[in-house]
PDB file of N, CA and C in Angstrom:
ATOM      1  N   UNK A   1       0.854  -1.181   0.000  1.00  0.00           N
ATOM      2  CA  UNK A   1       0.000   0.000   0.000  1.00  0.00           C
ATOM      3  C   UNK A   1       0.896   1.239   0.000  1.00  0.00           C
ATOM      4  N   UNK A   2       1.032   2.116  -0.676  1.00  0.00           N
ATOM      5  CA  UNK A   2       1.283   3.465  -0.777  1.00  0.00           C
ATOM      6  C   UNK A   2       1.101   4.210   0.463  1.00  0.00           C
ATOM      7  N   UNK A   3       2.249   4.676   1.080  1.00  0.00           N
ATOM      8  CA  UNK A   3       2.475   5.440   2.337  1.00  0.00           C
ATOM      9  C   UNK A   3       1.609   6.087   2.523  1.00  0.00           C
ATOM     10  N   UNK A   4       1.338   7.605   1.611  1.00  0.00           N
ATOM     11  CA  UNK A   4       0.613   8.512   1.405  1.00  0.00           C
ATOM     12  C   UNK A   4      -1.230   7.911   1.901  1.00  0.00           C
ATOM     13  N   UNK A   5      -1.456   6.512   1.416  1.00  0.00           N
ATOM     14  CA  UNK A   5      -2.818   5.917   1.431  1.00  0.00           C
ATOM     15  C   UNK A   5      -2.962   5.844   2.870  1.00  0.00           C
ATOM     16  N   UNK A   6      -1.607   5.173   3.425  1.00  0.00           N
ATOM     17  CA  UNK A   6      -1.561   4.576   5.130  1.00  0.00           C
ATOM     18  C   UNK A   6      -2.128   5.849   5.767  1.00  0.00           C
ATOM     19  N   UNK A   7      -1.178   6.623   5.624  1.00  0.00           N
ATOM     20  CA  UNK A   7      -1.548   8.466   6.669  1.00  0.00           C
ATOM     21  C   UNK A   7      -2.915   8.806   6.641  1.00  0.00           C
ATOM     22  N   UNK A   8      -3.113   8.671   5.430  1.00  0.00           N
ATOM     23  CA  UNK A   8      -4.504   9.526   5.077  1.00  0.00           C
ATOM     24  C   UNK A   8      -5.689   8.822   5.679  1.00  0.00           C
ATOM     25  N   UNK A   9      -5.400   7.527   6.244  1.00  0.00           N
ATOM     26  CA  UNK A   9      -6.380   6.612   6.557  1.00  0.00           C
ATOM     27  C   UNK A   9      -6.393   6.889   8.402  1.00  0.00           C
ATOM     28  N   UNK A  10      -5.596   7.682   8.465  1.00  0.00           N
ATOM     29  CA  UNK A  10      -5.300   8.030  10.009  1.00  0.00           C
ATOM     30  C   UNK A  10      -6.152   8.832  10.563  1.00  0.00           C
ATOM     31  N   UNK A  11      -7.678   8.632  11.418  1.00  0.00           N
ATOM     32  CA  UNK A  11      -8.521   9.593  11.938  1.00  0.00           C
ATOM     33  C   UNK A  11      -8.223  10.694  11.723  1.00  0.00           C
ATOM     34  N   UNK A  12      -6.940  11.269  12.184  1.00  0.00           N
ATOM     35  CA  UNK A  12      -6.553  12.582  12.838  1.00  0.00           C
ATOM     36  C   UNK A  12      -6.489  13.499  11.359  1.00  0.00           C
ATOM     37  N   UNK A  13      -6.021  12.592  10.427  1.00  0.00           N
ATOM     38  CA  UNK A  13      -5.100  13.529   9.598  1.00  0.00           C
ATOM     39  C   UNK A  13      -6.247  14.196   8.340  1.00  0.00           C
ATOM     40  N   UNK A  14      -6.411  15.531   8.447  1.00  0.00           N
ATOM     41  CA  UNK A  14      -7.115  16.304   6.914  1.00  0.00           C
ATOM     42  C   UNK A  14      -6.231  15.962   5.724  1.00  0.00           C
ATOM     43  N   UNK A  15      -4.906  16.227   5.759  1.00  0.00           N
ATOM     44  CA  UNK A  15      -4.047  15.782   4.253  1.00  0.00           C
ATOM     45  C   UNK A  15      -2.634  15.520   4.684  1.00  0.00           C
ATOM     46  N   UNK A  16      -2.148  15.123   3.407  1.00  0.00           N
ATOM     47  CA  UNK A  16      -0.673  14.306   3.699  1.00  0.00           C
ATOM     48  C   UNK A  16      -0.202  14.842   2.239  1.00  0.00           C
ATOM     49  N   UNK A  17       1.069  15.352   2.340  1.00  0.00           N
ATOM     50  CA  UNK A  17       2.033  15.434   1.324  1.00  0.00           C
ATOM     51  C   UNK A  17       3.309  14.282   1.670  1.00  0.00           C
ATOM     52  N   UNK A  18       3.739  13.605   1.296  1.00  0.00           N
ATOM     53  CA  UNK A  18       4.608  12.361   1.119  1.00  0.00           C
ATOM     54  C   UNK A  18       6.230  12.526   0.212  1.00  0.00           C
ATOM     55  N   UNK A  19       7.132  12.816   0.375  1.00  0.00           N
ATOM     56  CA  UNK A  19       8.515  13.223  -0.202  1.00  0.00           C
ATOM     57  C   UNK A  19       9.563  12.586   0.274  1.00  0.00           C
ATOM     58  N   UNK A  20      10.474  12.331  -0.214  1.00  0.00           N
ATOM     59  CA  UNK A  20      11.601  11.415   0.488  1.00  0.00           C
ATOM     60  C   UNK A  20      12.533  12.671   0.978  1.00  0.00           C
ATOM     61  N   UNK A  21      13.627  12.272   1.806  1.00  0.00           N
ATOM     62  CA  UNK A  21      14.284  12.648   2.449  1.00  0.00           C
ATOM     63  C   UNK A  21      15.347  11.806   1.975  1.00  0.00           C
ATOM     64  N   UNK A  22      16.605  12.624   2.478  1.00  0.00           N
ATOM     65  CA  UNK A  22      17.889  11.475   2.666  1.00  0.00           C
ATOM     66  C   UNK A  22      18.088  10.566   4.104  1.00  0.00           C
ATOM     67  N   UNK A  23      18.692   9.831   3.543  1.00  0.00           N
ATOM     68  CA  UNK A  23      18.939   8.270   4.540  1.00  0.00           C
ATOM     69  C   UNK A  23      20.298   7.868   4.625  1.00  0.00           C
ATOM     70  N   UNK A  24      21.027   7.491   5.210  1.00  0.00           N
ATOM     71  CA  UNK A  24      22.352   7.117   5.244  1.00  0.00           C
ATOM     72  C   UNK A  24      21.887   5.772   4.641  1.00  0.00           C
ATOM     73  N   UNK A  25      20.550   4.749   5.592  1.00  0.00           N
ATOM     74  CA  UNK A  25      20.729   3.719   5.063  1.00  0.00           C
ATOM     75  C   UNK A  25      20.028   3.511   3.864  1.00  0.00           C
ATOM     76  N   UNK A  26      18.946   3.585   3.213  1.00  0.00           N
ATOM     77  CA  UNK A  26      18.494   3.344   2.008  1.00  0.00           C
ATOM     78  C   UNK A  26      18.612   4.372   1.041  1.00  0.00           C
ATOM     79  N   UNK A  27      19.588   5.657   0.998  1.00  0.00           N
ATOM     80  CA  UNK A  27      19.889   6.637   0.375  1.00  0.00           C
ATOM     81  C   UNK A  27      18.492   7.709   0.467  1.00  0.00           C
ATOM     82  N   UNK A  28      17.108   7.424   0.187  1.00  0.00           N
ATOM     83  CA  UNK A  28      16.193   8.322   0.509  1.00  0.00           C
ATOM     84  C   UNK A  28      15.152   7.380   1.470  1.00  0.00           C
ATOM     85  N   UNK A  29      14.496   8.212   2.186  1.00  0.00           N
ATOM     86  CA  UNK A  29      13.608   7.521   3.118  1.00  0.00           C
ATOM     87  C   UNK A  29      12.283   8.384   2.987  1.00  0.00           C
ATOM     88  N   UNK A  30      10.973   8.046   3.430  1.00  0.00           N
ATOM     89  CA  UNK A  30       9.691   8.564   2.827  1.00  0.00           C
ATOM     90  C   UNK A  30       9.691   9.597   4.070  1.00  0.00           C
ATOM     91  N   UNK A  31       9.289  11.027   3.520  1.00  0.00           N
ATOM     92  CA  UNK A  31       8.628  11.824   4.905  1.00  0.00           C
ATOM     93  C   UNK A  31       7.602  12.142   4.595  1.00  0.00           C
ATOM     94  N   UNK A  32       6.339  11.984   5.109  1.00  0.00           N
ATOM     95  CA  UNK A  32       5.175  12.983   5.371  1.00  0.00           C
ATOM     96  C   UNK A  32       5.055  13.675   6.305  1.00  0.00           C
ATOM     97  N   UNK A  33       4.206  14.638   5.538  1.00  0.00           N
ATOM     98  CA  UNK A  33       4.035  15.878   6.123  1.00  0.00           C
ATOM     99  C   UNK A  33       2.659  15.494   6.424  1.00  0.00           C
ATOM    100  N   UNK A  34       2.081  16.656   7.239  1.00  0.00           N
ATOM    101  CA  UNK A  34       0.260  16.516   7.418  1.00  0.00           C
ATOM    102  C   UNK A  34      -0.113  17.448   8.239  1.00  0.00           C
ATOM    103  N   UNK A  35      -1.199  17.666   7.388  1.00  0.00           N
ATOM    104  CA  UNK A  35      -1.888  19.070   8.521  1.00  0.00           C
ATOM    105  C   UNK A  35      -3.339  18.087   9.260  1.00  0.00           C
ATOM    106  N   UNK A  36      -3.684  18.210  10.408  1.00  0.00           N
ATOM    107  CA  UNK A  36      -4.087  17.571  10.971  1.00  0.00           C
ATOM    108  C   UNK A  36      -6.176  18.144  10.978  1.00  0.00           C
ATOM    109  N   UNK A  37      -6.775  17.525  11.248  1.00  0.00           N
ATOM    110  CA  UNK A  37      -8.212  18.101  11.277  1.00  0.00           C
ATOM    111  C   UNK A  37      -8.338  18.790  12.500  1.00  0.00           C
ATOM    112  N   UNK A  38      -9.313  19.522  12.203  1.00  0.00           N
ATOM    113  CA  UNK A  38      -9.634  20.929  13.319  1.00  0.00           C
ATOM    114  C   UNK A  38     -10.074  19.859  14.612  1.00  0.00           C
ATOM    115  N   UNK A  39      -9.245  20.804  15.674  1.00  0.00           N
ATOM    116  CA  UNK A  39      -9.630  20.098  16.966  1.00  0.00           C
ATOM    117  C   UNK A  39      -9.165  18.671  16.926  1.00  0.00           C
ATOM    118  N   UNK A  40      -8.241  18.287  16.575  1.00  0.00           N
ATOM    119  CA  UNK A  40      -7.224  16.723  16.858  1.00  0.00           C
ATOM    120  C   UNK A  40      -6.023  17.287  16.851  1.00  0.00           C
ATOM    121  N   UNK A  41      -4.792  16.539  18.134  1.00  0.00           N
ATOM    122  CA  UNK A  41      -3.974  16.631  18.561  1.00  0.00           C
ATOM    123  C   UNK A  41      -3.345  15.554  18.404  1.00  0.00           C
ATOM    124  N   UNK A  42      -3.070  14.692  17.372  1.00  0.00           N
ATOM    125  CA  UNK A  42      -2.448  13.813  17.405  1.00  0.00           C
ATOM    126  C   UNK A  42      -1.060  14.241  17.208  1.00  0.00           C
ATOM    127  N   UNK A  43       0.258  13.675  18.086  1.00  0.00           N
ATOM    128  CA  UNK A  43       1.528  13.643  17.673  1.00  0.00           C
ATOM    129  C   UNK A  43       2.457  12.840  17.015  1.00  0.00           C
ATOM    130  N   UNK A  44       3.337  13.861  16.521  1.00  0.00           N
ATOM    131  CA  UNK A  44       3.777  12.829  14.890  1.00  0.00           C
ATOM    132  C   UNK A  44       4.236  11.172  15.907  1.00  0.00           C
ATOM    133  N   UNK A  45       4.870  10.751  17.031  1.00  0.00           N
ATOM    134  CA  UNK A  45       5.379   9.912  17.212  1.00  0.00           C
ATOM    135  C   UNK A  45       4.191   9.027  17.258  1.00  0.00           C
ATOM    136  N   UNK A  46       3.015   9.173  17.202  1.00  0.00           N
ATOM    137  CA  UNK A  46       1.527   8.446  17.682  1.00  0.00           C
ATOM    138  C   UNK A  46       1.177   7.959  16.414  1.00  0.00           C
ATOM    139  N   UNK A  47       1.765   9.208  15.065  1.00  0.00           N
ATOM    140  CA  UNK A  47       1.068   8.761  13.784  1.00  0.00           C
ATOM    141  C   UNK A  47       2.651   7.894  13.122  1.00  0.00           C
ATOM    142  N   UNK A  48       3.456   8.280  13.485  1.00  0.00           N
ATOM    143  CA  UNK A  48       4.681   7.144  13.182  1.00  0.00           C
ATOM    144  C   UNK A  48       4.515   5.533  13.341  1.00  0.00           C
ATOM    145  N   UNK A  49       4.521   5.533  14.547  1.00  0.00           N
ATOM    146  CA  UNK A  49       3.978   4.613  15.354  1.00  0.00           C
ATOM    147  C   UNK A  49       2.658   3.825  14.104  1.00  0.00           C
ATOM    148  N   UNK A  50       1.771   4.409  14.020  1.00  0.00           N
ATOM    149  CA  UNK A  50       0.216   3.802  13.562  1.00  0.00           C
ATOM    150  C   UNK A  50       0.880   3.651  12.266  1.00  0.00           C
ATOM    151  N   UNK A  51       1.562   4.341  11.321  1.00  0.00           N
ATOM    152  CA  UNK A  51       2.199   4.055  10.168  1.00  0.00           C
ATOM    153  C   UNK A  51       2.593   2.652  10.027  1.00  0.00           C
ATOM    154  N   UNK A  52       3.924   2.578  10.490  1.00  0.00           N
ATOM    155  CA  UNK A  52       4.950   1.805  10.535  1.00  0.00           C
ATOM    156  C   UNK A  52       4.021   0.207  10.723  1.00  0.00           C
ATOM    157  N   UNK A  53       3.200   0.039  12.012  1.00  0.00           N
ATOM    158  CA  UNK A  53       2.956  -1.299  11.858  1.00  0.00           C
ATOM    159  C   UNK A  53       1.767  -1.505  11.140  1.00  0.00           C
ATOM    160  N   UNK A  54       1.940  -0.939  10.221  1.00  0.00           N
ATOM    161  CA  UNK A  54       0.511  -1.113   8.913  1.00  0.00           C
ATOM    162  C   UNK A  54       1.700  -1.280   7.107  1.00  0.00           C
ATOM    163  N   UNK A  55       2.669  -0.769   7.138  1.00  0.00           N
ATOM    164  CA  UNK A  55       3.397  -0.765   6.229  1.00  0.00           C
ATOM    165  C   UNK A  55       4.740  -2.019   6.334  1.00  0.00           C
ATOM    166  N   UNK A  56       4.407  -2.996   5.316  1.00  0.00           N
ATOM    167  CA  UNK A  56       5.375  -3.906   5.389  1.00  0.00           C
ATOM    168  C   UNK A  56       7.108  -4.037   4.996  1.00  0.00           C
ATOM    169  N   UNK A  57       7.669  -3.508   4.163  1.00  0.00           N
ATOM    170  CA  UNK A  57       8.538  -3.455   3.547  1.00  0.00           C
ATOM    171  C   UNK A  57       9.035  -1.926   5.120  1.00  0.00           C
ATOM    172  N   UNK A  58      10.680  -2.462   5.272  1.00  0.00           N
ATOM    173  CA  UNK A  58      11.794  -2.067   6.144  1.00  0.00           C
ATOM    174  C   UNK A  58      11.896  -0.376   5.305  1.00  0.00           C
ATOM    175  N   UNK A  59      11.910  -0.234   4.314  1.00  0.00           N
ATOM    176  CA  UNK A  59      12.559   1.237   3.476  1.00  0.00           C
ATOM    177  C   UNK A  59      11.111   1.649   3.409  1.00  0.00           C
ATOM    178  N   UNK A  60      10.161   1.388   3.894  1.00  0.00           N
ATOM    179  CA  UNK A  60       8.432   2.369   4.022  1.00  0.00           C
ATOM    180  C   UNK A  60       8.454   2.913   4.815  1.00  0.00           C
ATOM    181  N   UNK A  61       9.410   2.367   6.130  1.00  0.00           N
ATOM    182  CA  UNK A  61       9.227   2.250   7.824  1.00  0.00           C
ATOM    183  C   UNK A  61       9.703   4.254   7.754  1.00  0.00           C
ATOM    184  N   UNK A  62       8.741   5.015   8.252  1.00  0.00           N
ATOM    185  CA  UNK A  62       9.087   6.276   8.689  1.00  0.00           C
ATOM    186  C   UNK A  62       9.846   6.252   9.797  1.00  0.00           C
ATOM    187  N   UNK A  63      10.921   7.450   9.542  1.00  0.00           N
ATOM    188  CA  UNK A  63      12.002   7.805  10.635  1.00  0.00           C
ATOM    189  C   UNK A  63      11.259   9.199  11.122  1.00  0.00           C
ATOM    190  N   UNK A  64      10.024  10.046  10.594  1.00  0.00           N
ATOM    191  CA  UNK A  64       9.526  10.895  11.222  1.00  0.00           C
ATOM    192  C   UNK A  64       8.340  11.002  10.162  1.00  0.00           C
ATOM    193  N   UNK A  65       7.350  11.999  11.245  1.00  0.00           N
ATOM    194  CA  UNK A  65       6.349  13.164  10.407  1.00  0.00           C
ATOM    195  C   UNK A  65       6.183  14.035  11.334  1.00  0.00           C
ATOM    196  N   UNK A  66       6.573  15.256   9.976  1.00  0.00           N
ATOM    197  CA  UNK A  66       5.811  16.259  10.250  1.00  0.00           C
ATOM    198  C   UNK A  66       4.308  16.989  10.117  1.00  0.00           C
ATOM    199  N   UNK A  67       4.255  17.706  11.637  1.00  0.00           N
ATOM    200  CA  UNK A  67       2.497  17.921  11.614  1.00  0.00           C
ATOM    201  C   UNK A  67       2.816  19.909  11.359  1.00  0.00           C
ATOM    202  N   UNK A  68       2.096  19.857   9.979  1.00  0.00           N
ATOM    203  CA  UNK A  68       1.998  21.538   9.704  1.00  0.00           C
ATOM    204  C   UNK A  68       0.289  21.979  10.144  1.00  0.00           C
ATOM    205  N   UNK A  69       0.261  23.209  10.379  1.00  0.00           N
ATOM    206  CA  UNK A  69      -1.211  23.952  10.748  1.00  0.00           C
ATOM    207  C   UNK A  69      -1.730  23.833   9.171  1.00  0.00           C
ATOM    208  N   UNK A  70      -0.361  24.490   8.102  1.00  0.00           N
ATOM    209  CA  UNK A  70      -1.265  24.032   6.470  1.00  0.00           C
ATOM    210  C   UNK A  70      -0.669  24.087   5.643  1.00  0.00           C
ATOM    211  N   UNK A  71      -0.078  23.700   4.554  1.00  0.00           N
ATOM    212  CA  UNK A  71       0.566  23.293   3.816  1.00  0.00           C
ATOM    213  C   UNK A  71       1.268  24.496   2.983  1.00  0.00           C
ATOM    214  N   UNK A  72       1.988  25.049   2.388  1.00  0.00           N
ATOM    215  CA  UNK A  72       2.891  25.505   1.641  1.00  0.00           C
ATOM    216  C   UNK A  72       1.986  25.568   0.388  1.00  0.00           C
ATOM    217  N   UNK A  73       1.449  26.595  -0.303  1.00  0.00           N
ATOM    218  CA  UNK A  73       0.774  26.384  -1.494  1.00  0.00           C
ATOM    219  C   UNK A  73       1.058  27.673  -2.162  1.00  0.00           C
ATOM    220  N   UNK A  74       0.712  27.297  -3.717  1.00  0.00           N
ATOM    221  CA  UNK A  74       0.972  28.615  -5.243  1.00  0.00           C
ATOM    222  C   UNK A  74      -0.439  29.183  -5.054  1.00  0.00           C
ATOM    223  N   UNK A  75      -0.724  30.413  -6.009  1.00  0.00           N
ATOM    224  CA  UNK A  75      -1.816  30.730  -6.396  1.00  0.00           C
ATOM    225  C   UNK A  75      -2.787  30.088  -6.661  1.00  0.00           C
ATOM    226  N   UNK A  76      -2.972  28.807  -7.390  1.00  0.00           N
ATOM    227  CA  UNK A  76      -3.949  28.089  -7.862  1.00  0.00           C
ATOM    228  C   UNK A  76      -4.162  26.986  -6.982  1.00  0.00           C
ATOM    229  N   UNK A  77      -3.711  27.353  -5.239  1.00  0.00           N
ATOM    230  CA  UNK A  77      -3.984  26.153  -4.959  1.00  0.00           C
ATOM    231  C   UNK A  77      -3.241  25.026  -4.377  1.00  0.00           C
ATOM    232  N   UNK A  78      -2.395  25.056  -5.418  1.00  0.00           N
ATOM    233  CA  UNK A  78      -1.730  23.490  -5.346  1.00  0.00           C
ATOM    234  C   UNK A  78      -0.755  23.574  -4.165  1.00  0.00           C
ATOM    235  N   UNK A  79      -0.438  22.201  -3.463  1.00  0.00           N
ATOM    236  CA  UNK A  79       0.554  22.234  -2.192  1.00  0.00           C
ATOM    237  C   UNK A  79       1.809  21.961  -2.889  1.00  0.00           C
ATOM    238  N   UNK A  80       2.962  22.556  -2.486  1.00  0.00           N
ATOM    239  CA  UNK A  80       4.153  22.951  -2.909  1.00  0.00           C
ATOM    240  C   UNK A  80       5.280  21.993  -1.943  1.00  0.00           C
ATOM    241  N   UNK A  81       5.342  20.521  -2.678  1.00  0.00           N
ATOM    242  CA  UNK A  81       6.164  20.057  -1.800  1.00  0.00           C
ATOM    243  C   UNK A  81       7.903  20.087  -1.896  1.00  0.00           C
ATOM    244  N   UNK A  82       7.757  20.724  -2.727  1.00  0.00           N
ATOM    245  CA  UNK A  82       9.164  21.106  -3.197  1.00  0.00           C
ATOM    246  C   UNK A  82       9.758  22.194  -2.045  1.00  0.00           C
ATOM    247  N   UNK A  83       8.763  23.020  -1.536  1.00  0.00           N
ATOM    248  CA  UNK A  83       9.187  23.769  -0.437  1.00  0.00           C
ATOM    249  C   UNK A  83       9.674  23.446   0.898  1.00  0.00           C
ATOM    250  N   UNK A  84       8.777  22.417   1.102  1.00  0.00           N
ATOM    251  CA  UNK A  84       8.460  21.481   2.099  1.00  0.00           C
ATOM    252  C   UNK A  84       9.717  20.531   2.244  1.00  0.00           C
ATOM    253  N   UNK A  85      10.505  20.089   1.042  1.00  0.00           N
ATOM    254  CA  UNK A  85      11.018  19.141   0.656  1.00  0.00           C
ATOM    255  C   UNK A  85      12.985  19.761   1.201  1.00  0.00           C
ATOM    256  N   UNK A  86      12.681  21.073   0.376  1.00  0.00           N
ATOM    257  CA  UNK A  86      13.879  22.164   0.368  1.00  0.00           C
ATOM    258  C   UNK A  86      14.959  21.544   1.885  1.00  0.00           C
ATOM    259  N   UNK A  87      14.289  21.939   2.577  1.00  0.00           N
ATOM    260  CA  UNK A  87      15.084  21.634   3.798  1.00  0.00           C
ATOM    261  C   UNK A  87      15.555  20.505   4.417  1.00  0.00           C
ATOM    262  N   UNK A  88      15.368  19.241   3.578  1.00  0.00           N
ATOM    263  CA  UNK A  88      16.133  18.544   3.980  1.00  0.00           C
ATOM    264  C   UNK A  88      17.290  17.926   3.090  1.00  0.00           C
ATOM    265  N   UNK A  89      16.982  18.786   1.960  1.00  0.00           N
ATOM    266  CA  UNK A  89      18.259  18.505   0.925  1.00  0.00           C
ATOM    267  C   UNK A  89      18.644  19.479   0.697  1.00  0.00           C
ATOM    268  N   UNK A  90      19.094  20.741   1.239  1.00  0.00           N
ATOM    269  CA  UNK A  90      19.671  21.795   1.368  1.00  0.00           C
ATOM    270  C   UNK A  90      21.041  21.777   1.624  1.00  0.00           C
ATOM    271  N   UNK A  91      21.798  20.461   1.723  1.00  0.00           N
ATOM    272  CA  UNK A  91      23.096  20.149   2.530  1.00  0.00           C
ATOM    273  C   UNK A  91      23.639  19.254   1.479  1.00  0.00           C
ATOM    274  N   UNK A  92      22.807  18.582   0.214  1.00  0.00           N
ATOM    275  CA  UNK A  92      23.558  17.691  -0.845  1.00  0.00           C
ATOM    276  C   UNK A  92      23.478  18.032  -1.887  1.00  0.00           C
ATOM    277  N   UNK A  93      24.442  17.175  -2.743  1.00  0.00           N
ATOM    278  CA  UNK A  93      24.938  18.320  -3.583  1.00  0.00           C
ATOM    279  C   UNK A  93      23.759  17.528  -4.719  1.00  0.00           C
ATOM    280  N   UNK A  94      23.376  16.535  -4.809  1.00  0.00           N
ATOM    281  CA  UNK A  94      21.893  16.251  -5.581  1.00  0.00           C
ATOM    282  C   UNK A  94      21.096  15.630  -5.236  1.00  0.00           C
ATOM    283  N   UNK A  95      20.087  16.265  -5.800  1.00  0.00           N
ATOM    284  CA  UNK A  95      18.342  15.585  -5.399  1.00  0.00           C
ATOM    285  C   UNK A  95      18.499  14.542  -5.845  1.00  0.00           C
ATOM    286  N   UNK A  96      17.938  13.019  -5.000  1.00  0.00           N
ATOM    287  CA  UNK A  96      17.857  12.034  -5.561  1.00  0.00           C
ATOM    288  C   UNK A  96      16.120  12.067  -6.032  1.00  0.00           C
TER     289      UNK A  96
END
């Protein structure tokens, strides 16, 4: 199942943007992001946690998520995960 499907299936969560990160061990590793529904407090280690033992494969397994109030977006809308994304490959010299 598609990470992005797992999160979204999570009570708490209104939306999920999904982007890899770097990994020492599998070179990129999956991060989501998520802005959470009005009035739920879930914390990322609670939705890590609920992730992980729903996703089979070792390189699905989240090393974090982040919980935003709302997503990074253009004029028309669209969520901008490239922004989102920026900061954790800000330190190599290429995007995988």
């Amino acid at each position: 199942m598609d990470i992005e499907e797992v999160v979204v299936t999570h009570p708490d969560v209104l939306e999920v943007a999904v982007f890899s990160m770097p990994s020492d061990e599998w070179a990129e590793a999956p991060m989501p992001v998520v802005v959470l529904k009005p009035g739920c407090t879930s914390e990322a280690t609670i939705l890590k946690v609920s992730v992980n033992e729903r996703v089979r494969a070792r390189y699905q397994q989240l090393q974090d998520v982040v919980i935003l109030s709302e997503f990074p977006r253009n004029a028309a809308g669209k969520t901008l995960n490239r922004v989102m994304r920026a900061e954790y490959w800000q330190d190599r010299a290429a995007l995988i």
